[in-house]
C-alpha atoms as a PDB file:
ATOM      1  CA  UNK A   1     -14.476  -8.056   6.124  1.00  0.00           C
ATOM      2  CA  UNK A   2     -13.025 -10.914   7.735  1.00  0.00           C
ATOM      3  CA  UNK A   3      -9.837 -11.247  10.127  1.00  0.00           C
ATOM      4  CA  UNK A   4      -7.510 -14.232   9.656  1.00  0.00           C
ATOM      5  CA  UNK A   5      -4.857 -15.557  11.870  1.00  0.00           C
ATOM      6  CA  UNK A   6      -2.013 -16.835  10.868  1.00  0.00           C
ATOM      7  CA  UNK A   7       1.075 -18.267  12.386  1.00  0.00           C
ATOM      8  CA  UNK A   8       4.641 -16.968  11.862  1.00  0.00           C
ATOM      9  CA  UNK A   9       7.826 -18.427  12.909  1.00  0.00           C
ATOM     10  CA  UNK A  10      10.182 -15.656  13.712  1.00  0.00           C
ATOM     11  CA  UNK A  11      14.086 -16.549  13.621  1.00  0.00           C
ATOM     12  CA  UNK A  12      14.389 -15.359  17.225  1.00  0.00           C
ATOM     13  CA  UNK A  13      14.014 -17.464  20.563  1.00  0.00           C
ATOM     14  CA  UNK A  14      10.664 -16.388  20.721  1.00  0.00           C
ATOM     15  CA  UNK A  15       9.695 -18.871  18.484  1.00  0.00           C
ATOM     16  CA  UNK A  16       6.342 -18.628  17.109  1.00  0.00           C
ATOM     17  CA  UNK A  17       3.313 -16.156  16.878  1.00  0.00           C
ATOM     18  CA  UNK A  18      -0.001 -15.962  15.773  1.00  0.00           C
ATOM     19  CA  UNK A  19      -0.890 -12.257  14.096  1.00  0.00           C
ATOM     20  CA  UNK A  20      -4.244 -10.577  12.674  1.00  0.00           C
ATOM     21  CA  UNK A  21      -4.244 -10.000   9.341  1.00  0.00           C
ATOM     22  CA  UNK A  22      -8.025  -8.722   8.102  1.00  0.00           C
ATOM     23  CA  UNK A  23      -8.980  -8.366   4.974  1.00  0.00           C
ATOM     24  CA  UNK A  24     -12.048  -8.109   1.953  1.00  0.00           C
ATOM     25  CA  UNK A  25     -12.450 -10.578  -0.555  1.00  0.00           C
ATOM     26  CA  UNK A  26     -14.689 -10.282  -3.479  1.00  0.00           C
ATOM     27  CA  UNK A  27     -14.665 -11.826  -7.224  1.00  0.00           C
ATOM     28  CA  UNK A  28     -13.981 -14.746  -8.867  1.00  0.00           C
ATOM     29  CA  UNK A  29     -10.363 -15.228 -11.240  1.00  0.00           C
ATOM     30  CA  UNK A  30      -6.870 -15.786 -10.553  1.00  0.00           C
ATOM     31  CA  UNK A  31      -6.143 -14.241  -7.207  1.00  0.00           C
ATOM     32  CA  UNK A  32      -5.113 -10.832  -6.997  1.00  0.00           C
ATOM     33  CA  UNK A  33      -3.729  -9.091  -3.735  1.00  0.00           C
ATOM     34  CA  UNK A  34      -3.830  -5.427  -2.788  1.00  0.00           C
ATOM     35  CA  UNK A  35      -1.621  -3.924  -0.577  1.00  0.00           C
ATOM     36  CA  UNK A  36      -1.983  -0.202   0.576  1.00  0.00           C
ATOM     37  CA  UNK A  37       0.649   2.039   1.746  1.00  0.00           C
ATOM     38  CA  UNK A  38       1.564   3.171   5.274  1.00  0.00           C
ATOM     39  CA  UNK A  39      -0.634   4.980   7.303  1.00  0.00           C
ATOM     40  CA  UNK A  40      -3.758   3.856   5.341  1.00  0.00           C
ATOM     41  CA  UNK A  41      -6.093   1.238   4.863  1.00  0.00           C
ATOM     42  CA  UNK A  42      -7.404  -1.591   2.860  1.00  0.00           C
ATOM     43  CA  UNK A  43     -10.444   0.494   1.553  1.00  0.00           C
ATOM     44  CA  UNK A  44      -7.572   2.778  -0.055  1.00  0.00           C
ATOM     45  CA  UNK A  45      -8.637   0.342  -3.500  1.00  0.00           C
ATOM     46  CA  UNK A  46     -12.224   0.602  -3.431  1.00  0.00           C
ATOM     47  CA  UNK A  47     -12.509   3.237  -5.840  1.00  0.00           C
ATOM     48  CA  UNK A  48     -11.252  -0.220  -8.570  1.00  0.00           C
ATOM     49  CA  UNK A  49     -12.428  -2.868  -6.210  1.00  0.00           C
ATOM     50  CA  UNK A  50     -15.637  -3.247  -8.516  1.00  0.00           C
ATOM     51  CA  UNK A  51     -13.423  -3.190 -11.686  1.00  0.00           C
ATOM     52  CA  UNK A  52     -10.475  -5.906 -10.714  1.00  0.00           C
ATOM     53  CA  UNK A  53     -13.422  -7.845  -8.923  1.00  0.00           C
ATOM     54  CA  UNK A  54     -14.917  -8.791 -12.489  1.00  0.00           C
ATOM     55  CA  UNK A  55     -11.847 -10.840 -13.439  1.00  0.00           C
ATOM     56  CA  UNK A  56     -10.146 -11.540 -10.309  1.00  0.00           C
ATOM     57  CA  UNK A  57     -10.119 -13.312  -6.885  1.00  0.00           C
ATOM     58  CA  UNK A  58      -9.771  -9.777  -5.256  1.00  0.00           C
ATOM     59  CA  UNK A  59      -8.027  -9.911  -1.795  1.00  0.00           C
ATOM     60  CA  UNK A  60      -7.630  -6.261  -0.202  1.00  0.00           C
ATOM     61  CA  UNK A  61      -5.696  -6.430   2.693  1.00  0.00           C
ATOM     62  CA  UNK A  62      -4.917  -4.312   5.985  1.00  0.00           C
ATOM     63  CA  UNK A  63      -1.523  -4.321   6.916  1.00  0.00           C
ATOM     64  CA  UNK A  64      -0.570  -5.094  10.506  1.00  0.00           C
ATOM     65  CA  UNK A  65      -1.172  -2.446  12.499  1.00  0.00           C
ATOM     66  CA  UNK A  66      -3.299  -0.622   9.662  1.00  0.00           C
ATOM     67  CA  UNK A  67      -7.173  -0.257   9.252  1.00  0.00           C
ATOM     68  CA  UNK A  68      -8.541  -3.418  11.254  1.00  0.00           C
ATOM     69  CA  UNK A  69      -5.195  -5.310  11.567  1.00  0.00           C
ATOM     70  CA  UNK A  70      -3.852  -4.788  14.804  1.00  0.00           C
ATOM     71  CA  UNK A  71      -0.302  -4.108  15.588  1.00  0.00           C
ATOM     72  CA  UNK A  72       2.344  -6.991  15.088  1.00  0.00           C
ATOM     73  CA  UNK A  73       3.006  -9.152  18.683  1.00  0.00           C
ATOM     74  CA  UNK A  74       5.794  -7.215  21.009  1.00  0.00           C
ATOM     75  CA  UNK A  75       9.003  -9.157  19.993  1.00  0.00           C
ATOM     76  CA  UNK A  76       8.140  -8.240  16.032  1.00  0.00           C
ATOM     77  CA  UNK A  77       9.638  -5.148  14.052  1.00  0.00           C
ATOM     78  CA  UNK A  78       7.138  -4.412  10.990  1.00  0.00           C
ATOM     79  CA  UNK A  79      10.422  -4.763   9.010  1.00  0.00           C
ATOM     80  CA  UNK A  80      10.057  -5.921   5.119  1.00  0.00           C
ATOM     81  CA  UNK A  81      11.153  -9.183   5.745  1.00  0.00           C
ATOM     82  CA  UNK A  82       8.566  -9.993   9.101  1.00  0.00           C
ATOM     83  CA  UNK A  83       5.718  -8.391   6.904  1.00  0.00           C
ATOM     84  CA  UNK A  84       6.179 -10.450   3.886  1.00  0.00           C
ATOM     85  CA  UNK A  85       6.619 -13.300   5.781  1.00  0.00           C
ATOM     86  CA  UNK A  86       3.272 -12.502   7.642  1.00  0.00           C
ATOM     87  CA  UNK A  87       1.690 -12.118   3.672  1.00  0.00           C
ATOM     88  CA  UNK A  88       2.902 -15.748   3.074  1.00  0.00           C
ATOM     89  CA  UNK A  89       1.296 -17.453   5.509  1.00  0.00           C
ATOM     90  CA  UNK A  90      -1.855 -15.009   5.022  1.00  0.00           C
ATOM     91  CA  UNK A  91      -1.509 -16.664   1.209  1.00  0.00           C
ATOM     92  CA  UNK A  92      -1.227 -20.329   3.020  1.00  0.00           C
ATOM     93  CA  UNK A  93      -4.164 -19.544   5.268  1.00  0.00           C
ATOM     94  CA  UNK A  94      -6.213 -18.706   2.382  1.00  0.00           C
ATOM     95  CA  UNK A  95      -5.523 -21.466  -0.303  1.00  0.00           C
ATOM     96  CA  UNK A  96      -3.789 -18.728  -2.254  1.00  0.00           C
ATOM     97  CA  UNK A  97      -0.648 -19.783  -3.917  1.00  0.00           C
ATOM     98  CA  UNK A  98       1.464 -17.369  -6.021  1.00  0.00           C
ATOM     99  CA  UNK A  99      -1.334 -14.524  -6.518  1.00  0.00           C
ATOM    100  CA  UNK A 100      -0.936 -11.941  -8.406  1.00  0.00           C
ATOM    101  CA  UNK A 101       0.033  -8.486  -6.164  1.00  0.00           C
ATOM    102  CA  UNK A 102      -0.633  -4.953  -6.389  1.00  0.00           C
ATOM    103  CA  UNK A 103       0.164  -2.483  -4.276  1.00  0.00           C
ATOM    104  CA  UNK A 104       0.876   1.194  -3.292  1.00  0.00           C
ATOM    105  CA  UNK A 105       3.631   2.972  -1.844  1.00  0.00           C
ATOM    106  CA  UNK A 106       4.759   0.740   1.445  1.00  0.00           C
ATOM    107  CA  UNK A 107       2.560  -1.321  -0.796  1.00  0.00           C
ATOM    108  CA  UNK A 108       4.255  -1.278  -3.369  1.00  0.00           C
ATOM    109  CA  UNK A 109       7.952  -2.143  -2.321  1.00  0.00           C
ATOM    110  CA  UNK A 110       5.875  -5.440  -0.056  1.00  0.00           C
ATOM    111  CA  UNK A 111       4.827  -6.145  -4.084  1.00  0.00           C
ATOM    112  CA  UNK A 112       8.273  -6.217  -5.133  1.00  0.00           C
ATOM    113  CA  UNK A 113       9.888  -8.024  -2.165  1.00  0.00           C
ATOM    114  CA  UNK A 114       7.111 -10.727  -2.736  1.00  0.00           C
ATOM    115  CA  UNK A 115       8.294 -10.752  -6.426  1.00  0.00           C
ATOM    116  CA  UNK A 116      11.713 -10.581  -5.805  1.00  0.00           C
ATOM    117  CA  UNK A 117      11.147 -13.858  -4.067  1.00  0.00           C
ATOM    118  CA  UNK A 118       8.856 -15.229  -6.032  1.00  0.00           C
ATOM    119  CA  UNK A 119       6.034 -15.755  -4.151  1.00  0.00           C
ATOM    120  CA  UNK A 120       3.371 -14.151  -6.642  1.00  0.00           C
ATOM    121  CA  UNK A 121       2.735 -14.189 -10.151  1.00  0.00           C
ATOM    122  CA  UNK A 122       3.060 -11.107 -10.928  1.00  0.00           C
ATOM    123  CA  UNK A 123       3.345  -7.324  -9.707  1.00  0.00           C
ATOM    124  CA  UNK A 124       2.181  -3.881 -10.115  1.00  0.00           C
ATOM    125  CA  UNK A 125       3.944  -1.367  -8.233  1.00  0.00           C
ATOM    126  CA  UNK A 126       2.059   2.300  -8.098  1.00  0.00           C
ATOM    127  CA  UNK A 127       4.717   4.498  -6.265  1.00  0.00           C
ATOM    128  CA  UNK A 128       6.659   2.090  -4.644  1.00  0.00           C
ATOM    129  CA  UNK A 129       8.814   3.168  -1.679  1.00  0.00           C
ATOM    130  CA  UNK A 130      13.024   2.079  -1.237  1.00  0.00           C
ATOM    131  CA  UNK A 131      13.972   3.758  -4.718  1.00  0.00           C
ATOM    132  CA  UNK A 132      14.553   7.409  -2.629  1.00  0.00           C
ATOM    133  CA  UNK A 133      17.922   9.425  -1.901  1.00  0.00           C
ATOM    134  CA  UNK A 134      18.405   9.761   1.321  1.00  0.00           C
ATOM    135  CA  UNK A 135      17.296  13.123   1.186  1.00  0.00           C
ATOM    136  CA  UNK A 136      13.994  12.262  -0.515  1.00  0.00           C
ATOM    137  CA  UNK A 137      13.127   9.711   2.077  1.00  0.00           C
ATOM    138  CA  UNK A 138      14.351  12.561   5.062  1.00  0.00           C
ATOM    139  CA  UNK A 139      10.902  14.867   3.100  1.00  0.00           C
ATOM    140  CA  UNK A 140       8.104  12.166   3.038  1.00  0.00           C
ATOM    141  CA  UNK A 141       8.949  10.781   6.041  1.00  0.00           C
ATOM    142  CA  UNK A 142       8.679  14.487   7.602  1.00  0.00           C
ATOM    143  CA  UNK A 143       5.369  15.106   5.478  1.00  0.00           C
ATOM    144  CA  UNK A 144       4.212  11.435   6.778  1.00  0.00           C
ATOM    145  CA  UNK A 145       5.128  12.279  10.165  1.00  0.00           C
ATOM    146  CA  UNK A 146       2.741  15.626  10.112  1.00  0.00           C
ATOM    147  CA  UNK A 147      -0.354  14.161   8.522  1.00  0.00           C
ATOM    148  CA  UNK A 148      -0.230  12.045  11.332  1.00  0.00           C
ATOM    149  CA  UNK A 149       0.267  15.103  13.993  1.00  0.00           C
ATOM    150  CA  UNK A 150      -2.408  16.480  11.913  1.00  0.00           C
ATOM    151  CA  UNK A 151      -5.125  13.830  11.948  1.00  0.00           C
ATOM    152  CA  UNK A 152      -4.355  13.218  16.052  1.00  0.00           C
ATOM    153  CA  UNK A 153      -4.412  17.099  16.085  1.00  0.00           C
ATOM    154  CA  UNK A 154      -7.793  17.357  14.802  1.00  0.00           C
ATOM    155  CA  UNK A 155     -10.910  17.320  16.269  1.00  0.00           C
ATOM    156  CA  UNK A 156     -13.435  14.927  14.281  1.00  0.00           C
ATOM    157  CA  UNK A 157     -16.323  17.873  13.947  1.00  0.00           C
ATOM    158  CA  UNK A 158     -13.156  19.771  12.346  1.00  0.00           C
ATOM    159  CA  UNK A 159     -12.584  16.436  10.115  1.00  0.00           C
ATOM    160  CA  UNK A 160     -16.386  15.894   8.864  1.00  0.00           C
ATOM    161  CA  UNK A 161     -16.939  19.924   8.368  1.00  0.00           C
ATOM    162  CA  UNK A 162     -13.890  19.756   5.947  1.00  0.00           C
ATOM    163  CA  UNK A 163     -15.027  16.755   4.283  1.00  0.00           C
ATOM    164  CA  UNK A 164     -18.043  17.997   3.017  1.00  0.00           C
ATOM    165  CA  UNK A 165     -16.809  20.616   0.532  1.00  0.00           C
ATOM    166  CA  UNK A 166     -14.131  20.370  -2.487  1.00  0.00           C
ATOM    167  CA  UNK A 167     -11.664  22.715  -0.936  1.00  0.00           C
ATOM    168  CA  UNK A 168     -11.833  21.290   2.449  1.00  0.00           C
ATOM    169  CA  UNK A 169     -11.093  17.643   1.205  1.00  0.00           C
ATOM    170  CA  UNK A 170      -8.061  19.179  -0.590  1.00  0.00           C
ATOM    171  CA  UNK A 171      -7.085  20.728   3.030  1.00  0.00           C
ATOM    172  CA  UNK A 172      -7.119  16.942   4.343  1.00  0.00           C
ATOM    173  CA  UNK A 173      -5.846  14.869   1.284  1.00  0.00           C
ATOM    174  CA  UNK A 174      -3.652  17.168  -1.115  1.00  0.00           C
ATOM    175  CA  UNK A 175      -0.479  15.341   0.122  1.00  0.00           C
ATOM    176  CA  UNK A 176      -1.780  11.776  -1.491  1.00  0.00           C
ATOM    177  CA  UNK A 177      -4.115  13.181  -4.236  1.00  0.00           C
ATOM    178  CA  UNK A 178      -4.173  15.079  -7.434  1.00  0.00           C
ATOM    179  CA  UNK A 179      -7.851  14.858  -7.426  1.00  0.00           C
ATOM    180  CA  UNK A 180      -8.720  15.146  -3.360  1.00  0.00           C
ATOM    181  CA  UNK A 181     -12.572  16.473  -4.910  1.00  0.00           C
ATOM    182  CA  UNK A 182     -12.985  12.872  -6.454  1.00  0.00           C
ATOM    183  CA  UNK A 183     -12.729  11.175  -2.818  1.00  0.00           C
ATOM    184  CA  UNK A 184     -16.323  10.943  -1.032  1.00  0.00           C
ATOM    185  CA  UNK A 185     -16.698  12.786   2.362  1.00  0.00           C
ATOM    186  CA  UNK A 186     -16.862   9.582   4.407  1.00  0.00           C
ATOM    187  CA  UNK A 187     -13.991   8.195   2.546  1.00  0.00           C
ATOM    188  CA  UNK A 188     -11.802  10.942   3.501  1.00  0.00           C
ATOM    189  CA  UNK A 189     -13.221  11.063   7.064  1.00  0.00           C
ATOM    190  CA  UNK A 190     -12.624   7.301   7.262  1.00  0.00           C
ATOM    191  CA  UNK A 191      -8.611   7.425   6.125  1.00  0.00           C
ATOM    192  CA  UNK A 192      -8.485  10.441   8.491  1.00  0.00           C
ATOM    193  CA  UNK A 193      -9.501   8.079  11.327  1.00  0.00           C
ATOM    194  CA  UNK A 194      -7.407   5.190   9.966  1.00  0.00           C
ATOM    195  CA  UNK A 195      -4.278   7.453   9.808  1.00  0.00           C
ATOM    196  CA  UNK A 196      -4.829   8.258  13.683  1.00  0.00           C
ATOM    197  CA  UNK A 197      -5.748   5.041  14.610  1.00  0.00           C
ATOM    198  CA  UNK A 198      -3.031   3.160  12.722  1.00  0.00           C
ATOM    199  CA  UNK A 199      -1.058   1.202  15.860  1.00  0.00           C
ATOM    200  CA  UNK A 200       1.579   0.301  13.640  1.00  0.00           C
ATOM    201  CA  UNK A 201       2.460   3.639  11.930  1.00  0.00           C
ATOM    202  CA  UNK A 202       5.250   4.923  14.400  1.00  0.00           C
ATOM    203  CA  UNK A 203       7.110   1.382  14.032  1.00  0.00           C
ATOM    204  CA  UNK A 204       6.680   1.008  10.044  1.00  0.00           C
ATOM    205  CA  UNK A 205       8.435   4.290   9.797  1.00  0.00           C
ATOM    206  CA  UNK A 206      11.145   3.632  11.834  1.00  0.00           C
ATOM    207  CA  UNK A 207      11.602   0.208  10.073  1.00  0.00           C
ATOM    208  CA  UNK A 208      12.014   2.087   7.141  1.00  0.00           C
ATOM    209  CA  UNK A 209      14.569   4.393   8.094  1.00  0.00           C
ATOM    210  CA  UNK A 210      17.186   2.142   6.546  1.00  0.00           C
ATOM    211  CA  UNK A 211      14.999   0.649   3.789  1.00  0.00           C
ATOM    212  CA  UNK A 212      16.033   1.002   0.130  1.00  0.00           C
ATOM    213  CA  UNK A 213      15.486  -1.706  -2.907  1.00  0.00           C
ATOM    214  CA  UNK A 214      18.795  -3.077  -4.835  1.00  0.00           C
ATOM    215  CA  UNK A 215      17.837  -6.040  -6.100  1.00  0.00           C
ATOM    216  CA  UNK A 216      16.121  -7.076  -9.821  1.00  0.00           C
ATOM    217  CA  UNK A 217      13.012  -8.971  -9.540  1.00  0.00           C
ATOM    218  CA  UNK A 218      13.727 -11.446 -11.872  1.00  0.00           C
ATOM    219  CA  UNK A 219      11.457 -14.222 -13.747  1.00  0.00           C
ATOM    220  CA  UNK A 220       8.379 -12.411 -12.537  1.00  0.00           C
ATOM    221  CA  UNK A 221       6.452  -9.988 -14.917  1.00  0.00           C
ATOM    222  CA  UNK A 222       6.608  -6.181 -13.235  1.00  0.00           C
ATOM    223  CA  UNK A 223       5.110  -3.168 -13.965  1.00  0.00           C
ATOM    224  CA  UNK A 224       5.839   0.418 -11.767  1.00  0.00           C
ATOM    225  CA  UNK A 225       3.722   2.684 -12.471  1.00  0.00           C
ATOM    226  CA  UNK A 226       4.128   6.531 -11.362  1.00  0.00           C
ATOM    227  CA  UNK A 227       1.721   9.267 -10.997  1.00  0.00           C
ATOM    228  CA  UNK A 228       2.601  12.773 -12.363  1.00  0.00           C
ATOM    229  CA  UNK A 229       1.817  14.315  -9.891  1.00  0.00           C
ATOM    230  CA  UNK A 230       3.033  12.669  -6.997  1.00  0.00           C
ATOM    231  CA  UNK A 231       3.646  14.878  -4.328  1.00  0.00           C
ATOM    232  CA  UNK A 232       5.394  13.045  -1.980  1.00  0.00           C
ATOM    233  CA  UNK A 233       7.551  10.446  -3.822  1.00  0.00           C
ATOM    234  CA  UNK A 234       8.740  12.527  -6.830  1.00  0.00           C
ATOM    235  CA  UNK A 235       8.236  10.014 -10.393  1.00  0.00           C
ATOM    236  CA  UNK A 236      12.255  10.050 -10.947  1.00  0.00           C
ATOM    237  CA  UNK A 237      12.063   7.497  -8.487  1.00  0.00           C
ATOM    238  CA  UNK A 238      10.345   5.444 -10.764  1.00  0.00           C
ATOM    239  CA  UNK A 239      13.229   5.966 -13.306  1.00  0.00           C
ATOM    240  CA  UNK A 240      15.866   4.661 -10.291  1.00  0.00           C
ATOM    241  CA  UNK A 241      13.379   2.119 -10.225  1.00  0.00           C
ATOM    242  CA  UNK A 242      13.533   1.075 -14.030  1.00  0.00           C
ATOM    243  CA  UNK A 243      16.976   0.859 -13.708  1.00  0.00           C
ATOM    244  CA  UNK A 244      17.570  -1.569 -11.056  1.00  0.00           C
ATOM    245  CA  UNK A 245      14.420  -3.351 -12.620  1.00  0.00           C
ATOM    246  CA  UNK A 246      15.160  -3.238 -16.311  1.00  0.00           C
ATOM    247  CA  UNK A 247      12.608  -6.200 -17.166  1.00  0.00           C
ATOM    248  CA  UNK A 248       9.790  -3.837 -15.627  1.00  0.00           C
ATOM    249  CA  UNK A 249       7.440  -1.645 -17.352  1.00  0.00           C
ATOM    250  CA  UNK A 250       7.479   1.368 -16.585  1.00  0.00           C
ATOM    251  CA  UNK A 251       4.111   3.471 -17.005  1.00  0.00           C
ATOM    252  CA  UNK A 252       2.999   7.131 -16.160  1.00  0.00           C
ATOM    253  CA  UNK A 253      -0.395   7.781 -14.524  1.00  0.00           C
ATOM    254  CA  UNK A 254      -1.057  11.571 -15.728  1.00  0.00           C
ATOM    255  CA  UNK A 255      -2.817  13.485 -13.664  1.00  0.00           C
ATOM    256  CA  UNK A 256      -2.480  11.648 -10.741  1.00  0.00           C
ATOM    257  CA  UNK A 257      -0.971  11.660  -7.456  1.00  0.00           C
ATOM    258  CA  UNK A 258       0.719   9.496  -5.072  1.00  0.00           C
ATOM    259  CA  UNK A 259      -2.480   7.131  -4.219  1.00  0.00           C
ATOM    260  CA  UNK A 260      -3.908   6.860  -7.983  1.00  0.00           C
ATOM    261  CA  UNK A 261      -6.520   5.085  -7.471  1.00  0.00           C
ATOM    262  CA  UNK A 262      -9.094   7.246  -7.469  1.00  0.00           C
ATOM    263  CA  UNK A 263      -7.240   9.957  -8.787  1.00  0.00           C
ATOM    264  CA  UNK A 264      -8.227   7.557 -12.204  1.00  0.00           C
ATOM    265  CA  UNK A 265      -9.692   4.722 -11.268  1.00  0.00           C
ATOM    266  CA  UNK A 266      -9.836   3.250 -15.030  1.00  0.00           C
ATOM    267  CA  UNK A 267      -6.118   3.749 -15.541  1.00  0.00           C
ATOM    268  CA  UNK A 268      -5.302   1.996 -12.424  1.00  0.00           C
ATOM    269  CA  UNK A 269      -7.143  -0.975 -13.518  1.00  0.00           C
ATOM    270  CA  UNK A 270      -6.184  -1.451 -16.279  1.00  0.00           C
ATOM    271  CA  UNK A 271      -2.301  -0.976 -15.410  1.00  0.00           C
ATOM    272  CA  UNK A 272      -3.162  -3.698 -12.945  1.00  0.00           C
ATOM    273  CA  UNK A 273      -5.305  -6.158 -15.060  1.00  0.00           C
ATOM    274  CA  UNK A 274      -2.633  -5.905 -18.266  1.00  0.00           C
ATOM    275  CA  UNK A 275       0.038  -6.777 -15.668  1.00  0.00           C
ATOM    276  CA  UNK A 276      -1.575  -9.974 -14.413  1.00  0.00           C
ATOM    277  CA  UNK A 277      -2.426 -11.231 -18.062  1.00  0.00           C
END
């Protein structure tokens, strides 16, 4: 792991910051970014780090004030528009220009805002949040808001003595996975800790609150890609999503739920891979 920082000009009379972005890189290829959702981390990927590694420049990042980022500088909202601009000059910092992006659920919408304005090659959206009702968005942020309650709730002997059987992984990682028995004890003990340690959670939710997609992402190859059995963003998002997208791809991930990517780890690569060819 290494932690980068990079400068960001906000449009405020603050003027200018310097934020700590950390992140894994591993491969060799055409760069490819990852981008996890909210409340998570970077090691969210590593069940297709090894696959995506063999033909790309693999960059898996933690978002500000996820994993080992810390939170953004007082004066900054984690809005989209401060967090992509933060993933630009992350790109700048490390030679990258115009990677290709994937990412996954606040992941996922980043992916498309970078798209939208061209800054990457390509994009692979897996769940992407802004293509809710408002109703839709009122549920996962209430089931967001009690995993959290739950992982600061729990004691970590509680945590580890559910992680080491099937049934108890389901218990800790239903919401997020069709296949909670695939994830590894430590895995699930380590997002348990991420989700309670996450500094910028509270924020990123509230920035969302008004957050919602309605713009094409033109001139930039897209795939979104849906898991069917995605318990907190239902897939007929991903049908709004084709819609206001209609040069996407649109794929279904059976069997999986909303974090896919070790739900099938194969499928997920490949969505990716056949995206940034």
């Amino acid at each position: 792991m290494a932690i980068t920082t990079v400068p960001f000009a906000a449009g405020s009379p603050v003027g200018r910051y310097s934020v700590d972005v950390a992140h894994e890189r591993t491969g060799s290829g055409e760069p490819l970014v990852l981008l996890h959702g909210i409340g998570h981390h970077r090691q969210a990927w590593d069940p297709v780090l090894r696959i995506l590694a063999a033909e790309r420049d693999v960059i898996a990042v933690d978002l500000p004030g996820f994993g080992a980022s810390p939170a953004l500088p007082y004066g900054l909202t984690p809005d989209l528009r401060t967090t992509v601009g933060v993933l630009g000059s992350l790109f700048d910092a490390l030679g990258v220009v115009r990677p290709h992006v994937a990412g996954n659920s606040l992941g996922g919408l980043l992916a498309l805002e970078l798209g939208r304005r061209r800054m990457v090659r390509s994009v692979t959206a897996l769940s992407p949040g802004g293509f809710w009702t408002r109703g839709e968005r009122r549920y996962a942020f209430g089931v967001l808001r009690a995993m959290r309650g739950a992982a600061l709730a729990m004691p970590m002997p509680l945590v580890e003595g559910l992680s080491r059987s099937v049934p108890g992984r389901a218990v800790l990682t239903s919401t997020i996975y069709a296949r909670p028995g695939r994830r590894s004890p430590d895995a699930v003990v380590s997002e348990t800790v991420a989700l309670r340690e996450a500094t910028g959670f509270r924020r990123t939710l509230d920035a969302g609150l008004t957050v919602a997609f309605t713009d094409d992402v033109p001139d930039v190859p897209v795939t979104i890609a849906w898991g069917t059995e995605d318990r907190l963003l239902p897939r007929r998002q991903g049908v709004r999503a084709k819609h206001l997208i209609p040069g996407a791809r649109l794929v279904r991930l059976p069997g999986c739920g909303h974090v896919p990517m070790s739900d099938d780890p194969a499928a997920v690569a490949r969505v990716i891979l056949d995206t940034s060819r």
